[in-house]
Protein backbone atom coordinates (compact mmCIF):
# COMPACT_ATOMS: atom_id res chain seq x y z
CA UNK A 1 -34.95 81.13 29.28
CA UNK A 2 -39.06 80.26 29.48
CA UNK A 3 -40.87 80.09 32.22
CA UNK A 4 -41.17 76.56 34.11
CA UNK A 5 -42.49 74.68 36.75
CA UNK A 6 -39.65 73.62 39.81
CA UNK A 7 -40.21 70.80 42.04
CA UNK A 8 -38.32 68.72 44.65
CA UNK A 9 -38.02 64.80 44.66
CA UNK A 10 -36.98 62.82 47.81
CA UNK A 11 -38.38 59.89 46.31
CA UNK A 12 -36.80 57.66 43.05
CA UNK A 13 -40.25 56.26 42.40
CA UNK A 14 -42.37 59.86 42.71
CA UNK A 15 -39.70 61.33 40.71
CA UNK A 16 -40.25 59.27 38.03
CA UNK A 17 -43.72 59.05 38.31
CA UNK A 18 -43.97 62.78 38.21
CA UNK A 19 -41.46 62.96 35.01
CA UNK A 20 -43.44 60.10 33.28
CA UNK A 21 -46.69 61.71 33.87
CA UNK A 22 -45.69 65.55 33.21
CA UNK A 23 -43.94 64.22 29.51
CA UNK A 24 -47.24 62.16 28.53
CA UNK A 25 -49.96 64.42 30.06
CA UNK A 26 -49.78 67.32 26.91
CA UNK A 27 -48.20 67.30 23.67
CA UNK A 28 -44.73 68.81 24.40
CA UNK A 29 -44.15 69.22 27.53
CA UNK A 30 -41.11 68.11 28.62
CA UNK A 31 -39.21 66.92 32.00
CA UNK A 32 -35.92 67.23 33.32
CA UNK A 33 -34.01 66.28 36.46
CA UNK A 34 -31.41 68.43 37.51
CA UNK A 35 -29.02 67.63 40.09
CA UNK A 36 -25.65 69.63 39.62
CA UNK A 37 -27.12 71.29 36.59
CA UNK A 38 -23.74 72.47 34.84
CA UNK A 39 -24.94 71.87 31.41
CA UNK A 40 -28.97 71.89 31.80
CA UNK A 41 -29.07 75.08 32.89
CA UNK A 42 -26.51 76.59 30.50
CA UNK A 43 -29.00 75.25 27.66
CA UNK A 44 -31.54 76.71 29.17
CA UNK A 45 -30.56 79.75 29.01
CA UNK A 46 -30.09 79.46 25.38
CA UNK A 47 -32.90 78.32 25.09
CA UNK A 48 -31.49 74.87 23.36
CA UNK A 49 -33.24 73.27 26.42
CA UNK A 50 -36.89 74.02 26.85
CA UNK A 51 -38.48 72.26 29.30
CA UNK A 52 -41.70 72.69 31.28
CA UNK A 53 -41.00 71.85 34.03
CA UNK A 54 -37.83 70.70 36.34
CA UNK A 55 -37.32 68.32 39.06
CA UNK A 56 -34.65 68.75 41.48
CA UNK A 57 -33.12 64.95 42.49
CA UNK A 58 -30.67 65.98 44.66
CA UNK A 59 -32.24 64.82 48.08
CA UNK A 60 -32.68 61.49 46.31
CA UNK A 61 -30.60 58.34 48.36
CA UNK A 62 -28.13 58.11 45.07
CA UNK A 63 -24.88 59.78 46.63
CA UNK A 64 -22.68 56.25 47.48
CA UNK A 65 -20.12 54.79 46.40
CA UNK A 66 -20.13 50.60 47.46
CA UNK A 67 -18.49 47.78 46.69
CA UNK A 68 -20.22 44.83 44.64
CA UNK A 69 -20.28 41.41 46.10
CA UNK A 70 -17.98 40.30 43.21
CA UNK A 71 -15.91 43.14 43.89
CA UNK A 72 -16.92 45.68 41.62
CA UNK A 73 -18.25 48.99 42.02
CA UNK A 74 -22.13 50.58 42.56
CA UNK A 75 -21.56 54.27 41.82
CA UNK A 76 -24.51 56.36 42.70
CA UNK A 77 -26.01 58.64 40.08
CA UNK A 78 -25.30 61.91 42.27
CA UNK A 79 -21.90 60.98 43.05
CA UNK A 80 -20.15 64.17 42.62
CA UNK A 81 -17.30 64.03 39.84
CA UNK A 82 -14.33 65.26 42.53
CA UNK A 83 -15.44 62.31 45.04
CA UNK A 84 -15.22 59.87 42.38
CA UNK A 85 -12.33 60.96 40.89
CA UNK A 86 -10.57 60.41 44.73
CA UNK A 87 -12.55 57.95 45.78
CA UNK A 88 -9.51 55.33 47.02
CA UNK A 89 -10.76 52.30 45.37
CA UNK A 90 -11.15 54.08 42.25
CA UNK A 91 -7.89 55.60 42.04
CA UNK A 92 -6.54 51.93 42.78
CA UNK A 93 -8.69 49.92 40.95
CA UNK A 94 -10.05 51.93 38.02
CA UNK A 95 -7.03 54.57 37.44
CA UNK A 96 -8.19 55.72 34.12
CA UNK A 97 -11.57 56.70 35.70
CA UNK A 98 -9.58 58.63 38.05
CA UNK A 99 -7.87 60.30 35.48
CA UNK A 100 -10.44 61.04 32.97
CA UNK A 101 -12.55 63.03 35.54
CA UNK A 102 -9.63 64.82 36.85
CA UNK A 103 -8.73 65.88 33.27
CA UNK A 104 -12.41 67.53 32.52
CA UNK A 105 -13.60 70.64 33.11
CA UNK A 106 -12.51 72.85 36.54
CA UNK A 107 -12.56 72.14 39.75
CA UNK A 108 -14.99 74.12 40.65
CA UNK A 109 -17.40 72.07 38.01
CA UNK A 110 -15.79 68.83 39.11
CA UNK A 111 -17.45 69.66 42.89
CA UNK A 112 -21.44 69.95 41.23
CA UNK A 113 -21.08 67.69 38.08
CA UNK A 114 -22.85 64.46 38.81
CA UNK A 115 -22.39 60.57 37.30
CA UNK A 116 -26.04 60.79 35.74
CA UNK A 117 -25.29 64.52 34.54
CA UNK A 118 -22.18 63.70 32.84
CA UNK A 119 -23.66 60.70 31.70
CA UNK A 120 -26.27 62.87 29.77
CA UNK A 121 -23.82 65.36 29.03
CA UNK A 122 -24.47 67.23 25.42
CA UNK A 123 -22.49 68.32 22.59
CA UNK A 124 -20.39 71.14 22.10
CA UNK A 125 -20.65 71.40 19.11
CA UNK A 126 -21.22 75.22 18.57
CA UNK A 127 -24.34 74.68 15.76
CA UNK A 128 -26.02 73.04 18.35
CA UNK A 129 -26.09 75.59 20.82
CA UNK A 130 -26.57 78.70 18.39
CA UNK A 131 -30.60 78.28 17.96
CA UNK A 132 -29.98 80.76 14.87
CA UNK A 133 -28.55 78.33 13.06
CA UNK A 134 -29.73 74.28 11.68
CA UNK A 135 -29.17 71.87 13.76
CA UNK A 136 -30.37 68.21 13.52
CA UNK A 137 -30.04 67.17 16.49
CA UNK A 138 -31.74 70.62 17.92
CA UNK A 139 -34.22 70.54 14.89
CA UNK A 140 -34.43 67.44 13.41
CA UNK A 141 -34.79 68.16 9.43
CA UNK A 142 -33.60 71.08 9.56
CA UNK A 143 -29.91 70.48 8.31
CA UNK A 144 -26.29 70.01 9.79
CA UNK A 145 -24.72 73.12 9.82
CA UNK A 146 -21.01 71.69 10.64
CA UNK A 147 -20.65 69.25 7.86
CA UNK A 148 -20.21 72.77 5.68
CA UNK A 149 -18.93 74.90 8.38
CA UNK A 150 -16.75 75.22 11.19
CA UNK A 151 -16.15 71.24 12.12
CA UNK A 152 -12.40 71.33 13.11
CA UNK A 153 -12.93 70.57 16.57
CA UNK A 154 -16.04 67.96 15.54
CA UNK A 155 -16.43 63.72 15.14
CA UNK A 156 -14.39 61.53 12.45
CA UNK A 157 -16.28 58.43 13.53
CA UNK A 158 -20.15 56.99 13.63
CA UNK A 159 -21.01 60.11 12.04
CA UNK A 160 -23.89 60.70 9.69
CA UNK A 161 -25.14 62.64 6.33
CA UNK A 162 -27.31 64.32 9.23
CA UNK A 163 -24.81 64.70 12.17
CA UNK A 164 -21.17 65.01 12.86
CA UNK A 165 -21.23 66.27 16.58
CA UNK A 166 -18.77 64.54 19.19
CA UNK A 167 -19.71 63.49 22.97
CA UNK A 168 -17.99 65.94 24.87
CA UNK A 169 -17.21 63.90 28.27
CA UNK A 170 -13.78 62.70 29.39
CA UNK A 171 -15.47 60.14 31.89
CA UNK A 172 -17.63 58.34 29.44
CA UNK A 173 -14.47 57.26 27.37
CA UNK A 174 -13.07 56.11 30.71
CA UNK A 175 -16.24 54.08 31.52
CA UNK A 176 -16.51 52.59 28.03
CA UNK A 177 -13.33 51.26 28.36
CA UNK A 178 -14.17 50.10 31.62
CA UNK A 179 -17.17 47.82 29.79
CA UNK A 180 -19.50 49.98 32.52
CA UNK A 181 -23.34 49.24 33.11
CA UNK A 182 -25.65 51.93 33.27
CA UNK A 183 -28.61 51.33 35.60
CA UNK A 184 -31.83 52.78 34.68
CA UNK A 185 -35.22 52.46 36.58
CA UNK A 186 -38.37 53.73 34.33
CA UNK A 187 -42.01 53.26 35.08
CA UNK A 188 -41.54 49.51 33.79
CA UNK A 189 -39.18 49.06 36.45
CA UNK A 190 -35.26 48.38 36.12
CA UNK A 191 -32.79 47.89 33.81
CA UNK A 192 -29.15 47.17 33.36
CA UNK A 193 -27.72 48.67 30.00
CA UNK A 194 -24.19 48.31 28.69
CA UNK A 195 -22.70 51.06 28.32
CA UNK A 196 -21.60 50.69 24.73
CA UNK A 197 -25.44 50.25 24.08
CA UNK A 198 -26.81 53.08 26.20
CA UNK A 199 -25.12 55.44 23.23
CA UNK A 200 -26.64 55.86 20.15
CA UNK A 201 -25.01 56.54 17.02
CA UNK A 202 -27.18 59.84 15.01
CA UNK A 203 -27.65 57.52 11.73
CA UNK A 204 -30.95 59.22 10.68
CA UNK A 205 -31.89 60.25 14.36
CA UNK A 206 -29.32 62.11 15.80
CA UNK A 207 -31.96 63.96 18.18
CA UNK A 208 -31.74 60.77 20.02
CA UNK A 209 -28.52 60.58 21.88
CA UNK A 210 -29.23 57.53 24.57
CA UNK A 211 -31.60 55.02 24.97
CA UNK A 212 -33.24 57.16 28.06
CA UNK A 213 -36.85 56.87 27.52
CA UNK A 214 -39.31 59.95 29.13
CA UNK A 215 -39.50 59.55 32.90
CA UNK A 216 -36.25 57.45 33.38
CA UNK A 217 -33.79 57.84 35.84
CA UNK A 218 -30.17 57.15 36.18
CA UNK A 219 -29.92 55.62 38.86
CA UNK A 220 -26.50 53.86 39.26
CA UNK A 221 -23.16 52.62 37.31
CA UNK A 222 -21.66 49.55 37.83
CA UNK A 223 -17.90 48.82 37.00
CA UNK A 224 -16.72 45.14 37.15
CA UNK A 225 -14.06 43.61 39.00
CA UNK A 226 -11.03 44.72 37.82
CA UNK A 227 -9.17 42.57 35.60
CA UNK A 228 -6.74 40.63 37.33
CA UNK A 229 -3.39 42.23 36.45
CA UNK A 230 -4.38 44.87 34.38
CA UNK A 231 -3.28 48.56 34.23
CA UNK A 232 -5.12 51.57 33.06
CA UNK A 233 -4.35 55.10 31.82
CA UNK A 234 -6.20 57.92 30.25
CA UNK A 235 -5.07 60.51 28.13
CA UNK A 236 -6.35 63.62 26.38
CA UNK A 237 -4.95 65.98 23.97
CA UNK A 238 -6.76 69.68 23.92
CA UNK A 239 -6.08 73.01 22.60
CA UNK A 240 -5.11 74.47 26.04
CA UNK A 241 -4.24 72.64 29.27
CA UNK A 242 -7.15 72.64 31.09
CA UNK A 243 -10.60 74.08 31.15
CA UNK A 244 -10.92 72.55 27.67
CA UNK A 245 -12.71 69.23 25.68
CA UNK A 246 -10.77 66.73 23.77
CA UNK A 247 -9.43 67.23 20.58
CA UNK A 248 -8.28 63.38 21.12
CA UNK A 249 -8.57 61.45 24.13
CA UNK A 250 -7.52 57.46 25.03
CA UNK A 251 -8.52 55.33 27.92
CA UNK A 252 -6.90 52.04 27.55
CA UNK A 253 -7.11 49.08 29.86
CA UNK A 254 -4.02 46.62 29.64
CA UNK A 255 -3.14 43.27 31.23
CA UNK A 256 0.25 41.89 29.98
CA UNK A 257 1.25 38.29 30.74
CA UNK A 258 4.10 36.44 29.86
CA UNK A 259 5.75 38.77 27.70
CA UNK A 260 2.18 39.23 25.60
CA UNK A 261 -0.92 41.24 26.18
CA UNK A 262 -3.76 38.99 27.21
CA UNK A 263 -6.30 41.91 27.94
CA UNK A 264 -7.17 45.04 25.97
CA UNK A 265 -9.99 47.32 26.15
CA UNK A 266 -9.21 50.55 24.49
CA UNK A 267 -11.91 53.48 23.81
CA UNK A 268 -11.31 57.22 22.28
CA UNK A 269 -12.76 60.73 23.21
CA UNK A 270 -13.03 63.84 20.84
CA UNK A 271 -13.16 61.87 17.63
CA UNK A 272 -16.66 59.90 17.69
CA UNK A 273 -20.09 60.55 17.57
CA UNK A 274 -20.50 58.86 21.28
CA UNK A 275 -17.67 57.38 23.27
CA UNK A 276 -15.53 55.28 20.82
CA UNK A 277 -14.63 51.76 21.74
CA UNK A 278 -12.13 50.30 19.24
CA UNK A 279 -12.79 46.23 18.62
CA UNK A 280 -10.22 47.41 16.03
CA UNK A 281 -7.95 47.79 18.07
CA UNK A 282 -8.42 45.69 20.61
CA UNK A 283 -7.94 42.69 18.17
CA UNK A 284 -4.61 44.01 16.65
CA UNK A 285 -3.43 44.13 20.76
CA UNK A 286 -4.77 40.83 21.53
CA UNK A 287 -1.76 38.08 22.20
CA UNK A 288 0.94 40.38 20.67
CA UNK A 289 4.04 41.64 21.79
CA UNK A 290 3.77 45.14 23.91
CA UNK A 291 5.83 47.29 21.65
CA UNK A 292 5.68 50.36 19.80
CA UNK A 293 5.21 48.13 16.76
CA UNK A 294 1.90 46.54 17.78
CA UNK A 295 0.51 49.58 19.28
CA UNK A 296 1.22 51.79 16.41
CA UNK A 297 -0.78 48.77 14.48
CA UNK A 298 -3.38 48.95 16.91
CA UNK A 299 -3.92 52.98 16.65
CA UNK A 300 -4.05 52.43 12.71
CA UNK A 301 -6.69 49.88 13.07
CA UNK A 302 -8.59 51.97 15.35
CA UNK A 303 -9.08 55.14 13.03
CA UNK A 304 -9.37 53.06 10.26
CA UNK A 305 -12.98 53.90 9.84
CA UNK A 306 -12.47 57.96 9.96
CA UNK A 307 -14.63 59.88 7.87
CA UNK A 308 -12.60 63.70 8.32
CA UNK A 309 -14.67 66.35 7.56
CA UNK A 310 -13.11 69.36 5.61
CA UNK A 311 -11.04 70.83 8.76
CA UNK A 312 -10.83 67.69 10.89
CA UNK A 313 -8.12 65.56 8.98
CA UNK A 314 -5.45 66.38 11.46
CA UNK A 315 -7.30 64.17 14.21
CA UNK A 316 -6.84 60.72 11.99
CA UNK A 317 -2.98 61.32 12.99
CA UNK A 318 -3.62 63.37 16.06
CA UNK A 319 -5.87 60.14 17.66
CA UNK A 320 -3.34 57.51 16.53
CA UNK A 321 -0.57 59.32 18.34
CA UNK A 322 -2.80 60.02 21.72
CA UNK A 323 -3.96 56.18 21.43
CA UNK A 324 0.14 55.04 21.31
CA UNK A 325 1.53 57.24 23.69
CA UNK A 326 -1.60 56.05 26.21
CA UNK A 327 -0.68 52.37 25.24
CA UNK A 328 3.30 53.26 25.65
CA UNK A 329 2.60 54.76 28.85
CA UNK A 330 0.37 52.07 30.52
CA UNK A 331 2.22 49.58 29.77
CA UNK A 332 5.58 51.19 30.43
């Protein structure tokens, strides 16, 4: 780990002053907030993460979780992942949330992880955290060690010649399915981002995982009004039980009328390059009958676009089985 500078904020618009101004003041210098600090400080000390200086956010007002005047949800950036996950109205309203946060990591973890941390959560992949070895994302230019190595446990879709890593967290699936909006604030002031554009695919870029810009701040998530009628479910399939990341992982969001499903919003864990929302699929579920039929149609459609790497093949079956047992279930 290198040497940095620590600092407090009690203050949104001083924090981000202070991170805007630090990042442009001398070439390379760096910011970072840190609030639980599960993964920053774990790539710091691999020196993945180098930073100059950190700022500490967790005195900042961002802790709540409120109800929207159309009856959606305002979940503050340093709303811890165990609160969320029992948070009443989201284990009644947004269930798959619920379940996806429950399902990461340990308890222990759960109690410091944060909304904006796991938000900004970074790859696994092992490459990527080895500083020995090329990494793209790490170094761009320097090469993607995985796509000739050890990928087995690595992305099938919106990968790239340059990059192949997966997003590791359980609750952005949940949230993509979910059609979330990220709040940011920035020294131009606020913005709302949807959450299936605040991921970026690596194309030729893969250093650039969001569209966070130097000195913004997470602020906030906003979830929707739950659709009327509609049931939810998440569900991930790992090596081990718990303690572990997706090797395939469904959140599905299903509202079934008259016999038919009139709703479907259906996003996948541990086989893209960012959480995976399936239009795909979504169309194949649209109108049909609820049946293992459609939804074995609808997991087909939704890994049509797999690219397997050379030890990774097993997922295109592995995801199409976790997407129509999750589809089964919720509708069940």
């Amino acid at each position: 780990m290198e040497p940095f500078v620590f600092s407090r904020a009690t203050d949104p618009g001083k924090a981000i002053s202070a991170a805007a101004k630090s990042s442009t003041a001398q070439q390379g210098a760096e910011v970072r907030f840190v609030a639980g600090g599960t993964t920053l400080l774990d790539l710091m000390k691999l020196n993945v993460e180098r930073p100059r200086q950190v700022i500490d956010i967790n005195h900042l007002p961002l802790a709540d979780v409120e109800r929207t005047p159309d009856g959606g949800l305002k979940i503050g950036a340093l709303v811890r992942n165990s609160d969320l996950a029992h948070h009443p109205q989201v284990q009644r309203d947004y269930a798959v949330l619920s379940q996806a946060l429950l399902s990461g990591a340990s308890g222990q973890l759960r109690n410091m992880a944060t909304t904006g941390g796991n938000l900004l959560q970074r790859t696994r992949c092992v490459y990527f955290r080895d500083t020995n070895m090329p990494c793209n994302k790490r170094e761009p230019g320097s090469g993607c060690s995985a796509i000739e190595g050890f990928n087995r446990t690595l992305a099938i879709l919106g990968t790239s010649e340059h990059c192949i890593a997966t997003n590791p967290s359980d609750m952005n699936v949940a949230l993509t399915a979910l059609e979330a909006i990220v709040v940011i604030r920035g020294t131009t002031g606020e913005r709302r981002v949807p959450i299936g554009e605040f991921f970026l695919l690596p194309g030729d870029t893969p250093q650039r995982e969001t569209v966070m810009m130097p000195g913004d701040l997470i602020t906030h998530v906003i979830l929707p009004p739950p659709h009327p009628g509609a049931r939810s479910h998440y569900l991930k399939l790992r090596d081990r039980a718990s303690y572990e990341f997706a090797l395939a992982s469904a959140a599905v969001v299903i509202a079934v009328e008259g016999g038919k499903i009139t709703h479907a919003r259906v996003a996948m864990g541990g086989v893209g390059t960012k959480p995976w929302r399936s239009p795909e699929a979504e169309q194949a579920l649209q109108g049909q009958l609820p049946n293992e039929h459609t939804f074995a149609t609808a997991a087909v459609a939704a890994l049509h676009p797999a690219k397997p790497q050379s030890q990774n093949g097993f997922k295109v079956d592995l995801a199409q089985r976790c997407l129509t047992h999750a589809l089964s279930t919720v509708v069940a």
